[in-house]
Each structure stands twice: as structure tokens, then as C-alpha cells.
C-alpha atoms as a PDB file:
ATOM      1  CA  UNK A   1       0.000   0.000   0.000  1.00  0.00           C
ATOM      2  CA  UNK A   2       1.297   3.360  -0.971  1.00  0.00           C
ATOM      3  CA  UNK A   3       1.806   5.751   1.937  1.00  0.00           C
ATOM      4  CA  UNK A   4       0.674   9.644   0.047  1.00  0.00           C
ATOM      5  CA  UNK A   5       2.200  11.854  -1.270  1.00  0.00           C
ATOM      6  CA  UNK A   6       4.092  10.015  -3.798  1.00  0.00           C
ATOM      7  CA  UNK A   7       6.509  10.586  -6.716  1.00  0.00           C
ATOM      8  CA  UNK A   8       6.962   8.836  -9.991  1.00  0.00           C
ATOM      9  CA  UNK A   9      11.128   8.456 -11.140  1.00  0.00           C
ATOM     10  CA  UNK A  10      10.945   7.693 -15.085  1.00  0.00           C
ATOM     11  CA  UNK A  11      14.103   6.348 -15.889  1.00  0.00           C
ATOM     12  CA  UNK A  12      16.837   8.396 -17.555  1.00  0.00           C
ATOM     13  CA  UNK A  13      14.901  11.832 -16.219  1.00  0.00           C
ATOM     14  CA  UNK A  14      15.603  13.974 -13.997  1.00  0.00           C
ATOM     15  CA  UNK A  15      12.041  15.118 -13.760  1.00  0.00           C
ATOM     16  CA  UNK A  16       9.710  13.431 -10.793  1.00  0.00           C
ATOM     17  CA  UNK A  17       6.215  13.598 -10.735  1.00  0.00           C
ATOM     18  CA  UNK A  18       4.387  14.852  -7.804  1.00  0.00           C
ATOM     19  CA  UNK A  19       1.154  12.740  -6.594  1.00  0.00           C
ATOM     20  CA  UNK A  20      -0.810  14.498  -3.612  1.00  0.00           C
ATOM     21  CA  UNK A  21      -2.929  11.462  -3.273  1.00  0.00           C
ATOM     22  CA  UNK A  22      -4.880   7.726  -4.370  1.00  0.00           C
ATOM     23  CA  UNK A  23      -7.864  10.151  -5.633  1.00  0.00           C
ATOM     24  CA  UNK A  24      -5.160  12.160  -7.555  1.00  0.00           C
ATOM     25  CA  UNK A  25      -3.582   9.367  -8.974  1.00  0.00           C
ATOM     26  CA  UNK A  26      -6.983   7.859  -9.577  1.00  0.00           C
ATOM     27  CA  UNK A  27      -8.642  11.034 -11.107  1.00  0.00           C
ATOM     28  CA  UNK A  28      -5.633  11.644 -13.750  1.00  0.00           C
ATOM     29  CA  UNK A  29      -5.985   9.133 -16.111  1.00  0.00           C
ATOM     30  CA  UNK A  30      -2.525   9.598 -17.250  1.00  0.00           C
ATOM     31  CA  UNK A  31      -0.722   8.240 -14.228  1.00  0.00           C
ATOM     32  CA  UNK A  32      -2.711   4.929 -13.919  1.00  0.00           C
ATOM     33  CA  UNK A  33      -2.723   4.510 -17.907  1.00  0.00           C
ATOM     34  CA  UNK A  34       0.619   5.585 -19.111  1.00  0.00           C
ATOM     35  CA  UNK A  35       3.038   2.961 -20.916  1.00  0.00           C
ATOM     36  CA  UNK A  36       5.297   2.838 -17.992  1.00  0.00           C
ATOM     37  CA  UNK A  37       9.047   1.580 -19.057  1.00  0.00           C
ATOM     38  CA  UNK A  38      10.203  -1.056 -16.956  1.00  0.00           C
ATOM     39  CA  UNK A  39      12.621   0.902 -14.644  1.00  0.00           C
ATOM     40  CA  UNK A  40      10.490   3.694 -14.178  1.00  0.00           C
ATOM     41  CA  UNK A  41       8.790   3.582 -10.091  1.00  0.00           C
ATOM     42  CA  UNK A  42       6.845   5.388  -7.655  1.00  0.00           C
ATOM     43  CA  UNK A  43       8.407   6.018  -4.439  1.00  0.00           C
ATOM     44  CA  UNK A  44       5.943   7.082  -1.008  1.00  0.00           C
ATOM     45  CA  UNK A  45       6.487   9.312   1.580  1.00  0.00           C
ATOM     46  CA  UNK A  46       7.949   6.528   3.650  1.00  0.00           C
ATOM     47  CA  UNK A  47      10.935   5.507   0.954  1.00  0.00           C
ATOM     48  CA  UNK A  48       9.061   2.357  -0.267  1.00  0.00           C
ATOM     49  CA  UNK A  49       9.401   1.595  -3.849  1.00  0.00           C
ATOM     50  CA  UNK A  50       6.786   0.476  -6.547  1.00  0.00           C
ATOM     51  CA  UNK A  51       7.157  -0.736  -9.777  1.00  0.00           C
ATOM     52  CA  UNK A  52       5.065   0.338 -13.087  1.00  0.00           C
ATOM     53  CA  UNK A  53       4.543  -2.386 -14.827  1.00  0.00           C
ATOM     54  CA  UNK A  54       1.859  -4.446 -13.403  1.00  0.00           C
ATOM     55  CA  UNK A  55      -1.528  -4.502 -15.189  1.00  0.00           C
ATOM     56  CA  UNK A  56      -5.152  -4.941 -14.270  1.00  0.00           C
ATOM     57  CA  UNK A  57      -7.325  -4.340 -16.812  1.00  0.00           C
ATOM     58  CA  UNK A  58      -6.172  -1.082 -18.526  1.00  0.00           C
ATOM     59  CA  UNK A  59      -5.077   0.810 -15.236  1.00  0.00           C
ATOM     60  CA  UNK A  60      -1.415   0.203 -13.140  1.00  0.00           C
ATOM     61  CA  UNK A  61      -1.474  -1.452 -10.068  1.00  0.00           C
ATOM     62  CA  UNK A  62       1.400  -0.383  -8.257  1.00  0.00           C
ATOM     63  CA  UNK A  63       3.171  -3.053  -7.386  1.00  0.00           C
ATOM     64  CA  UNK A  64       6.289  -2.922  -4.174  1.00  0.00           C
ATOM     65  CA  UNK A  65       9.686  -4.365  -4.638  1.00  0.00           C
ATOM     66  CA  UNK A  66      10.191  -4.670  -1.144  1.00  0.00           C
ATOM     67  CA  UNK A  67      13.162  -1.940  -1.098  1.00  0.00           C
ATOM     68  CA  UNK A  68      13.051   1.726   0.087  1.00  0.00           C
ATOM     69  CA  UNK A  69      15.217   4.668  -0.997  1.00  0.00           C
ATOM     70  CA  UNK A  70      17.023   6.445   1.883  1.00  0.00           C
ATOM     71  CA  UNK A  71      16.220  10.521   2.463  1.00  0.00           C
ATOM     72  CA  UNK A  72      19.874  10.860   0.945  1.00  0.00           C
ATOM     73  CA  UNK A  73      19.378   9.300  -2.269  1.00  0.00           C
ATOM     74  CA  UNK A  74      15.300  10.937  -2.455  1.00  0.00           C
ATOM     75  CA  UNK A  75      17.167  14.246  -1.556  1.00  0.00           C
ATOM     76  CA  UNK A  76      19.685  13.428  -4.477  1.00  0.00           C
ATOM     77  CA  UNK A  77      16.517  12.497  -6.862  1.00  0.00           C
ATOM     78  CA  UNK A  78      14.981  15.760  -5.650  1.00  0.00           C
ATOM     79  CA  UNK A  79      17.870  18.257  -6.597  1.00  0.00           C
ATOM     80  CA  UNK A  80      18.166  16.871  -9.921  1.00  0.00           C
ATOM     81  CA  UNK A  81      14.753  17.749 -10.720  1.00  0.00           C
ATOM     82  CA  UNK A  82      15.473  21.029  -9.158  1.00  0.00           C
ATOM     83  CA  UNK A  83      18.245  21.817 -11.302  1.00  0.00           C
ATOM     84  CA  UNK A  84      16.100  20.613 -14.248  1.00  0.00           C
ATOM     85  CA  UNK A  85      13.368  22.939 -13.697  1.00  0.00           C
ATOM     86  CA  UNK A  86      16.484  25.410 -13.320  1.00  0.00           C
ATOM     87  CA  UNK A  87      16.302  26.532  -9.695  1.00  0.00           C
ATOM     88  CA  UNK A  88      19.732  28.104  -8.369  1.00  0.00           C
ATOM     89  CA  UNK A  89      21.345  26.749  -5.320  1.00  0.00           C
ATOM     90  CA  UNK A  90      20.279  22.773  -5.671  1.00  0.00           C
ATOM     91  CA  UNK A  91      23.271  21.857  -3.784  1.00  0.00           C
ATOM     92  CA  UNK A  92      21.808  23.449  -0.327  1.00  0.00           C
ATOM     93  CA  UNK A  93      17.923  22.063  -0.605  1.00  0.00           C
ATOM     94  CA  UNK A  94      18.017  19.946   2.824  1.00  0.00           C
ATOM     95  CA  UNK A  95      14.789  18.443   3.742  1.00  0.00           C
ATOM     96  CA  UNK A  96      14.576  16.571   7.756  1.00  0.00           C
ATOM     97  CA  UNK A  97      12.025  13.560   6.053  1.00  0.00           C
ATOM     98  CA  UNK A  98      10.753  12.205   2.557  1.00  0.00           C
ATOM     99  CA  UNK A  99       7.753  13.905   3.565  1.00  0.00           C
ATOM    100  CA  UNK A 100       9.270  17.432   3.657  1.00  0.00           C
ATOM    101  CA  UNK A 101      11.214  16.301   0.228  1.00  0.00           C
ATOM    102  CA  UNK A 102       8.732  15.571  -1.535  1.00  0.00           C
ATOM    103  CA  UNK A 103       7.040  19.568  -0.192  1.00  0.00           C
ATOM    104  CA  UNK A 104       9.989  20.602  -2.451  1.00  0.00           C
ATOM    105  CA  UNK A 105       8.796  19.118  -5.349  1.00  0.00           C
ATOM    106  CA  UNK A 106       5.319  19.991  -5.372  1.00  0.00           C
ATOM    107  CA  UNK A 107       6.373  23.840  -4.506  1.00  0.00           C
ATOM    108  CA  UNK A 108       8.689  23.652  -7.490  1.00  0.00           C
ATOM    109  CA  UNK A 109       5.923  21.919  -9.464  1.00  0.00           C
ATOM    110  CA  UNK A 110       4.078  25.024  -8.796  1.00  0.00           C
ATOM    111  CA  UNK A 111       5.807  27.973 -10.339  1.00  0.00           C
END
């Protein structure tokens, strides 16, 4: 089960996507649809990581690994996208939890 907010890592991207919530991810289509490539994931506000590629019907059912991502490496995930959307100063974003790193992406998601 997928502890909200959420982020989606597509391979080879810096980019993340941002997922508030299960209605969010349920109301946009997109997310639950998309042709997901194998190494793309979701990670939740705890670290846990789900993969993309399993199917029911037409909609993905996220599915865990059983591995987590540390704050470090989600802080490293989150200052590439930061630099990406071409924000100065990437090197000092600090968030205390995944939850708080994942504030940073919506906020940049924003402007």
C-alpha cells in the first residue's frame, strides 16, 4: 500500500512527478494509464518503492519491490529535478524527512 504523497522516477529523467494522493492518482488518467518503461517507479512518503509495470485491466497497479530509498538518495533524486526545472542553489535544498522532500517538489511543481 502506498503511503501519500508520492513521486513517480521515469528512468533516464531527472524530472519526478508529484502525486498528492490515491484520488489524484486515480482522477488523472494519465498516471494509472501511461506505458510505464520497466525501470520507471513510484516512491511514497515513507521511501518504499513500486514498480510500473503491473496490469489490471487497462489501469497500473502499483506493485512494491520490497526496497526503500534512503532521504539521501530521495534528496539526491529531488535536486536533480530542481536543477532541471532550473532553480539556483540545488546543492543546499536539505529536507529533515521524505515527507518534507517531496514539499519541495510539489512547490517547485508550482511555479
Amino acid at each position: 500500500m502506498i503511503n501519500w504523497p508520492a513521486i513517480i522516477k521515469h528512468s533516464d529523467d531527472a524530472e519526478l512527478t508529484y502525486i498528492n494522493s490515491l484520488q489524484d492518482w486515480l482522477a488523472d488518467t494519465d498516471l494509472h494509464t501511461f506505458e510505464y518503461d520497466e525501470t520507471d517507479y513510484i516512491v511514497d512518503s515513507t521511501g518504499n518503492v513500486f514498480n510500473l509495470i503491473n496490469r489490471e485491466s487497462i489501469r497500473i497497479k502499483p506493485l512494491s519491490t520490497g526496497h526503500s530509498l534512503t532521504l539521501d538518495v530521495i534528496l539526491g533524486l529531488v535536486k536533480a529535478h530542481a536543477a532541471q526545472k532550473g532553480s539556483c542553489c540545488v546543492a543546499k535544498l536539505y529536507a529533515p524527512s521524505i515527507r518534507d522532500a517531496f514539499k519541495i517538489i510539489k512547490s517547485l511543481d508550482e511555479l
